[in-house]
PDB file of N, CA and C in Angstrom:
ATOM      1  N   UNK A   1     182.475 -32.584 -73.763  1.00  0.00           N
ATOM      2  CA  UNK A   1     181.532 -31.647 -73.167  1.00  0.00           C
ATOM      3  C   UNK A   1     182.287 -30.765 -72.187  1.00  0.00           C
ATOM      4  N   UNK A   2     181.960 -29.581 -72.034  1.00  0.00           N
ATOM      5  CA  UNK A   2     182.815 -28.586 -71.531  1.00  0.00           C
ATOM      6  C   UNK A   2     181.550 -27.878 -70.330  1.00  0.00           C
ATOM      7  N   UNK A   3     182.147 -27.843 -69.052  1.00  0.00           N
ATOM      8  CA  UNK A   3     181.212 -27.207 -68.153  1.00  0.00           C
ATOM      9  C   UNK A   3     180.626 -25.827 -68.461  1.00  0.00           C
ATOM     10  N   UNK A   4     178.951 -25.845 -68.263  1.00  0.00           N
ATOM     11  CA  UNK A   4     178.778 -24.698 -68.384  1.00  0.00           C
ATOM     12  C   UNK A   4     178.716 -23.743 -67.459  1.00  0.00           C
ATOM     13  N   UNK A   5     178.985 -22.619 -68.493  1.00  0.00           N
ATOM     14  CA  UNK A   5     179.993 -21.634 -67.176  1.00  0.00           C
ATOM     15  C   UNK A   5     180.396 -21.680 -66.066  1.00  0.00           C
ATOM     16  N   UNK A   6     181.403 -22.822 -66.424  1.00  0.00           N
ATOM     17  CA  UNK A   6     182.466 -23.224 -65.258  1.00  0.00           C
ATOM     18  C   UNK A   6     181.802 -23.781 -64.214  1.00  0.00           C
ATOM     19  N   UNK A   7     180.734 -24.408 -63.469  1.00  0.00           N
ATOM     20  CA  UNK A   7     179.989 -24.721 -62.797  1.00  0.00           C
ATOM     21  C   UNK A   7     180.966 -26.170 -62.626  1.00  0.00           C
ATOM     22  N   UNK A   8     181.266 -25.864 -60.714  1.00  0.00           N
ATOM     23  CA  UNK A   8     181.969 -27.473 -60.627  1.00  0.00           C
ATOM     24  C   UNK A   8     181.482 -28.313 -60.097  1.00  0.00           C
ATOM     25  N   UNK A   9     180.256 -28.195 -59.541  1.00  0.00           N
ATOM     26  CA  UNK A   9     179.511 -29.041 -58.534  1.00  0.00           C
ATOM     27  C   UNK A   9     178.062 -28.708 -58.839  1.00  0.00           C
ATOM     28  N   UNK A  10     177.340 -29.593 -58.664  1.00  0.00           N
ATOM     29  CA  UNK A  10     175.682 -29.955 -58.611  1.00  0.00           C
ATOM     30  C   UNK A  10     175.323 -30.476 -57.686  1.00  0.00           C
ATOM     31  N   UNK A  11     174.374 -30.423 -57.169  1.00  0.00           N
ATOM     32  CA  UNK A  11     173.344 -30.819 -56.020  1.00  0.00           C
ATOM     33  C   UNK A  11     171.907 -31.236 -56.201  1.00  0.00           C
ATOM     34  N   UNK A  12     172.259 -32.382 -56.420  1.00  0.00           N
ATOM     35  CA  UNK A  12     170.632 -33.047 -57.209  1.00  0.00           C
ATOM     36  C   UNK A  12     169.973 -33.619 -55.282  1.00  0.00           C
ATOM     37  N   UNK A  13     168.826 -32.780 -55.345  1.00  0.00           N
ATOM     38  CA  UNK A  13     168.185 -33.258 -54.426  1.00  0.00           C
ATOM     39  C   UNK A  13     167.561 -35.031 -54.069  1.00  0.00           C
ATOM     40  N   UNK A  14     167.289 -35.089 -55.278  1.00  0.00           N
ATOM     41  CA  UNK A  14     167.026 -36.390 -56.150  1.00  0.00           C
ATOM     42  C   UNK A  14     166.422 -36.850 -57.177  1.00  0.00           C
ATOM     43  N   UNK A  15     166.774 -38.705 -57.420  1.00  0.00           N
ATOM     44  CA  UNK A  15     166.837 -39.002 -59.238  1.00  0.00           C
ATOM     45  C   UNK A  15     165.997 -40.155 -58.787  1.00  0.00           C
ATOM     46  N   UNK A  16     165.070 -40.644 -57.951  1.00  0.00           N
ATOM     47  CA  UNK A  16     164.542 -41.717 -58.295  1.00  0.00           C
ATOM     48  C   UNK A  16     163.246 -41.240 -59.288  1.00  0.00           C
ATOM     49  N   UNK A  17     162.899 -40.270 -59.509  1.00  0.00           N
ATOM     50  CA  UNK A  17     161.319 -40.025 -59.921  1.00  0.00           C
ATOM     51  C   UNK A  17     162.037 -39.898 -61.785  1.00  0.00           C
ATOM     52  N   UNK A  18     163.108 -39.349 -62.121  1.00  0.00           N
ATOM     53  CA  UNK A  18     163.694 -39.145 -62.817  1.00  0.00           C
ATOM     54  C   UNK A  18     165.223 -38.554 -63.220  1.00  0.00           C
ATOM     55  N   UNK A  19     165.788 -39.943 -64.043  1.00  0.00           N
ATOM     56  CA  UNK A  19     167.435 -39.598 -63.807  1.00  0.00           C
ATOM     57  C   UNK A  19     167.604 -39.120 -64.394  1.00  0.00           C
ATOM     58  N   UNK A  20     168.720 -37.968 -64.081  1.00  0.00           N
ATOM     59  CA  UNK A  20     169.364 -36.850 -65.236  1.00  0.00           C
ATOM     60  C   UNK A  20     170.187 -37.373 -66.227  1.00  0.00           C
ATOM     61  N   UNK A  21     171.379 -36.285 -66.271  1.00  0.00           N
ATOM     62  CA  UNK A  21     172.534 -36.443 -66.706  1.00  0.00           C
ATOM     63  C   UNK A  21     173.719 -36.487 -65.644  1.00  0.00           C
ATOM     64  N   UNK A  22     173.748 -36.956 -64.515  1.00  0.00           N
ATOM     65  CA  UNK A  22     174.597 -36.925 -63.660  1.00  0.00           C
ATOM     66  C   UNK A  22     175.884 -37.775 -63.918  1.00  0.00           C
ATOM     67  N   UNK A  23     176.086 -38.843 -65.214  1.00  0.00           N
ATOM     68  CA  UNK A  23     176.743 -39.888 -65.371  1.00  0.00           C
ATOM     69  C   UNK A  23     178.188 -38.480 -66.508  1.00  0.00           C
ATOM     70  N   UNK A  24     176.993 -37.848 -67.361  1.00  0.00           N
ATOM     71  CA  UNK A  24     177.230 -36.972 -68.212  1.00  0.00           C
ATOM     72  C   UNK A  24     178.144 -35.645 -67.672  1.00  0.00           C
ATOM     73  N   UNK A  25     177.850 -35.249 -66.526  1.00  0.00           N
ATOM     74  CA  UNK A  25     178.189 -34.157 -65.495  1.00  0.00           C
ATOM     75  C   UNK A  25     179.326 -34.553 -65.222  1.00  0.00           C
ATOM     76  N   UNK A  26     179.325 -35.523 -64.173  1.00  0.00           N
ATOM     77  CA  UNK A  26     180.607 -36.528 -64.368  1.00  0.00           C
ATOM     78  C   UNK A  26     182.084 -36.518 -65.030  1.00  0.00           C
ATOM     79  N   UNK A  27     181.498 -36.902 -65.894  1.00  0.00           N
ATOM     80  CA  UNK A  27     182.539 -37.118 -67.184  1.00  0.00           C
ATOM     81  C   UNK A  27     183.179 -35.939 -67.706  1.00  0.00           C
ATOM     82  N   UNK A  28     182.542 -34.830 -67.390  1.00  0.00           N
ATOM     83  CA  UNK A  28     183.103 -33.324 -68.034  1.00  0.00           C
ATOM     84  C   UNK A  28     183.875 -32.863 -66.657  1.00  0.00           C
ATOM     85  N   UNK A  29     183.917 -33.412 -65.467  1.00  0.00           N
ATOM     86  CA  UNK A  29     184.821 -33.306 -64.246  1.00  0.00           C
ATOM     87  C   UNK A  29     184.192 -32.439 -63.516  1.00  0.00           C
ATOM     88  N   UNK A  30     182.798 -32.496 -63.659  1.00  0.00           N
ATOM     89  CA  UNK A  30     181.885 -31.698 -62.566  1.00  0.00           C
ATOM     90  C   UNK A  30     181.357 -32.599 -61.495  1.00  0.00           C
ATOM     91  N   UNK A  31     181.792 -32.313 -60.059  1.00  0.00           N
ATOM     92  CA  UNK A  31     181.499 -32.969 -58.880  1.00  0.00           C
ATOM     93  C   UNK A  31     179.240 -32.767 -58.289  1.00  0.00           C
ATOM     94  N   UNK A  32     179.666 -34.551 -58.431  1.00  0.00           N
ATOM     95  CA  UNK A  32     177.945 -34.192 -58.527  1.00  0.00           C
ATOM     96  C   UNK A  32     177.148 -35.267 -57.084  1.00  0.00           C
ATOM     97  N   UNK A  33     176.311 -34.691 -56.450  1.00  0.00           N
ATOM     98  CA  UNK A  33     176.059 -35.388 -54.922  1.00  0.00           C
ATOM     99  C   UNK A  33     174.542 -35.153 -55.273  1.00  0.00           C
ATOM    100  N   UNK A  34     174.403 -36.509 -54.807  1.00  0.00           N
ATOM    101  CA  UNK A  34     172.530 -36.823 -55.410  1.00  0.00           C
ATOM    102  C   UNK A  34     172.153 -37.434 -53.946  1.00  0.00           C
ATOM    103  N   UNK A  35     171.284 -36.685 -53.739  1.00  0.00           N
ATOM    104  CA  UNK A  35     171.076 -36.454 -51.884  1.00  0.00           C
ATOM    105  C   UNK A  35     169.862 -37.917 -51.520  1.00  0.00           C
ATOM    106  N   UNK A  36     168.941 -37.962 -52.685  1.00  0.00           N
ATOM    107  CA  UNK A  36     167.777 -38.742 -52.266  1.00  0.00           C
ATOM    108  C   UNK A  36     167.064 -37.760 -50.864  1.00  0.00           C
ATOM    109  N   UNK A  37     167.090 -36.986 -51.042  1.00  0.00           N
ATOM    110  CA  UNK A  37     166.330 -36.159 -49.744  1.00  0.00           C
ATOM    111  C   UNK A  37     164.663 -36.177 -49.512  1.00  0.00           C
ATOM    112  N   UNK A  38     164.438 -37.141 -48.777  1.00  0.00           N
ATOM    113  CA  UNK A  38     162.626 -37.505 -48.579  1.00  0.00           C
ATOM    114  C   UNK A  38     162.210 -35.956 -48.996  1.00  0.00           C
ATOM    115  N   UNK A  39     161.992 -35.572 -48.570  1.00  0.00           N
ATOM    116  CA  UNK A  39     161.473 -34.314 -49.064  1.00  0.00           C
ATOM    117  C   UNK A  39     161.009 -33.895 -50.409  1.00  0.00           C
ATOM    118  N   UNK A  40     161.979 -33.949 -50.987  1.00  0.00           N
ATOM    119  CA  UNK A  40     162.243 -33.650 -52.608  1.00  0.00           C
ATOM    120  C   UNK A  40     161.163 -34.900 -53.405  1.00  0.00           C
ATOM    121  N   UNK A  41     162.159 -36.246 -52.818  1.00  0.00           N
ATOM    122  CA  UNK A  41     161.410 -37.660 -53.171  1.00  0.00           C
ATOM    123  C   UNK A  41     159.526 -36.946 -53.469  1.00  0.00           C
ATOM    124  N   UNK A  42     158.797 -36.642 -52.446  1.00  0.00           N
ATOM    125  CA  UNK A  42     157.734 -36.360 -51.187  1.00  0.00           C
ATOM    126  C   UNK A  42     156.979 -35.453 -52.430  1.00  0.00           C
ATOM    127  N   UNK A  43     158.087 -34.373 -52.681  1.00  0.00           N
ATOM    128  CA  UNK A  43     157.833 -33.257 -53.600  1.00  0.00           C
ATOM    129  C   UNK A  43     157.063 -33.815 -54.808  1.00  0.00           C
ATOM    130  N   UNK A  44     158.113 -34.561 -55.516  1.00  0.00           N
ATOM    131  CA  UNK A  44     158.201 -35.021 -56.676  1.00  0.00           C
ATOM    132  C   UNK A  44     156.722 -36.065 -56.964  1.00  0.00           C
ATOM    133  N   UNK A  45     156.946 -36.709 -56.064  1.00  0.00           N
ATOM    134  CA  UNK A  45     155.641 -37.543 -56.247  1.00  0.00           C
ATOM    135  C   UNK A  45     154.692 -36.889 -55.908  1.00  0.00           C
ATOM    136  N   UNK A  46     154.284 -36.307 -54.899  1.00  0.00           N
ATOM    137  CA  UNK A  46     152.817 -35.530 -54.849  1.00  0.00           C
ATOM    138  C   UNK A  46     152.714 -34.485 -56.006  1.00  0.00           C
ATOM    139  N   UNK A  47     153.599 -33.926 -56.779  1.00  0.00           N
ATOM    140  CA  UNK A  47     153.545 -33.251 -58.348  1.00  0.00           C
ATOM    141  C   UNK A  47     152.923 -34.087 -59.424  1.00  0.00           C
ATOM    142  N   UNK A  48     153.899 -35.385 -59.349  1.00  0.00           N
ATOM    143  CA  UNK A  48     153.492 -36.573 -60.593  1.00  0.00           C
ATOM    144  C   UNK A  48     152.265 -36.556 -60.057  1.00  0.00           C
ATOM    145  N   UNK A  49     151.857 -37.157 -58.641  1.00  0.00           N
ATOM    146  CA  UNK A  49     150.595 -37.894 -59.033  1.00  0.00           C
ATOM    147  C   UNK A  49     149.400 -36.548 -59.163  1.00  0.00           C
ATOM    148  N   UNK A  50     149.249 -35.469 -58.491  1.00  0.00           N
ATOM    149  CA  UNK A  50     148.606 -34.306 -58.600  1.00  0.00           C
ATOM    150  C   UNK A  50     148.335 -33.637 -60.299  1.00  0.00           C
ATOM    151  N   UNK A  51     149.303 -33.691 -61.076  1.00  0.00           N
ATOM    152  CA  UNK A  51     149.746 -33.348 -63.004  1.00  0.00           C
ATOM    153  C   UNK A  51     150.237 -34.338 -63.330  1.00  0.00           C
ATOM    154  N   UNK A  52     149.601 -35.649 -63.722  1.00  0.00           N
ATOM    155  CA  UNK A  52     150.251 -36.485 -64.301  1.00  0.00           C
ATOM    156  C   UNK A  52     150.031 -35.950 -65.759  1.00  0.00           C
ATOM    157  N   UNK A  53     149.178 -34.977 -66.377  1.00  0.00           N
ATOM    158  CA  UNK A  53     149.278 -34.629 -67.497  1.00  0.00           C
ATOM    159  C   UNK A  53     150.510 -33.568 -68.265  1.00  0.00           C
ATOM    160  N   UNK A  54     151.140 -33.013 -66.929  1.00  0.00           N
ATOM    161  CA  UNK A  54     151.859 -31.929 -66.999  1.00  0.00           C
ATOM    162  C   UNK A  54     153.385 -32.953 -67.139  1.00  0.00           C
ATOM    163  N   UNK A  55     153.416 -33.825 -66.141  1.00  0.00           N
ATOM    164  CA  UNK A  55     154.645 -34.786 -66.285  1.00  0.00           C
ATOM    165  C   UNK A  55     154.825 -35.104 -67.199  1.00  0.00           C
ATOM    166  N   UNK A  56     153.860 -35.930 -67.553  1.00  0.00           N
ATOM    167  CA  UNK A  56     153.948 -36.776 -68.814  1.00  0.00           C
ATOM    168  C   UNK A  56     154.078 -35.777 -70.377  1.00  0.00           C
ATOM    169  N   UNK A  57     153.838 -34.918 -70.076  1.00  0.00           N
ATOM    170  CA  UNK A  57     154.067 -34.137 -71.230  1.00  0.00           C
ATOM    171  C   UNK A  57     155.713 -33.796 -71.558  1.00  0.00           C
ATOM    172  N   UNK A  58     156.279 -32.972 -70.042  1.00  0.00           N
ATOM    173  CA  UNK A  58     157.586 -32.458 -69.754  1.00  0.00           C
ATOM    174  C   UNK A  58     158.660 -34.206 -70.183  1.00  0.00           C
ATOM    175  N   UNK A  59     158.088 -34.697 -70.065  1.00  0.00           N
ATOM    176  CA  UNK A  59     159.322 -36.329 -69.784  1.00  0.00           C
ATOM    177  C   UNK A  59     159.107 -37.000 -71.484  1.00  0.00           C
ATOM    178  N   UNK A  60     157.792 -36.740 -71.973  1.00  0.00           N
ATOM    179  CA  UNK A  60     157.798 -36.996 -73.230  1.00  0.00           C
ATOM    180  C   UNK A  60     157.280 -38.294 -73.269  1.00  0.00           C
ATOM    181  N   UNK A  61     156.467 -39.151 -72.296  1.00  0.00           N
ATOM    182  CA  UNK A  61     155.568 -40.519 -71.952  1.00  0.00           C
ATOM    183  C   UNK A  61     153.992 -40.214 -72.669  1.00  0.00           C
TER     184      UNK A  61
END
């Protein structure tokens, strides 16, 4: 896997609600920092639980 367009770093706010490809990112020698930032966390869940129809659609559950 080859970075796309050259992109060397990512900034995942956070992966507990859902993990990426950060293992994948990785491996192609792209520097990757997964913050867990309450916020985001905060974000994420008041989305899921607010569209759980919209989630569950996007994630494929």
């Amino acid at each position: 896997m080859s970075r796309l367009y050259g992109i060397p770093h990512v900034v995942v706010g956070e992966n507990q609600t859902f993990m990426g490809a950060e293992d994948r990112l990785r491996s192609a020698g792209v520097k990757v920092e997964v913050l867990q930032d309450a916020t985001c966390v905060d974000l994420m869940n008041t989305f899921i639980n607010e569209h759980p129809e919209l989630w569950n659609e996007d994630i494929g559950e």
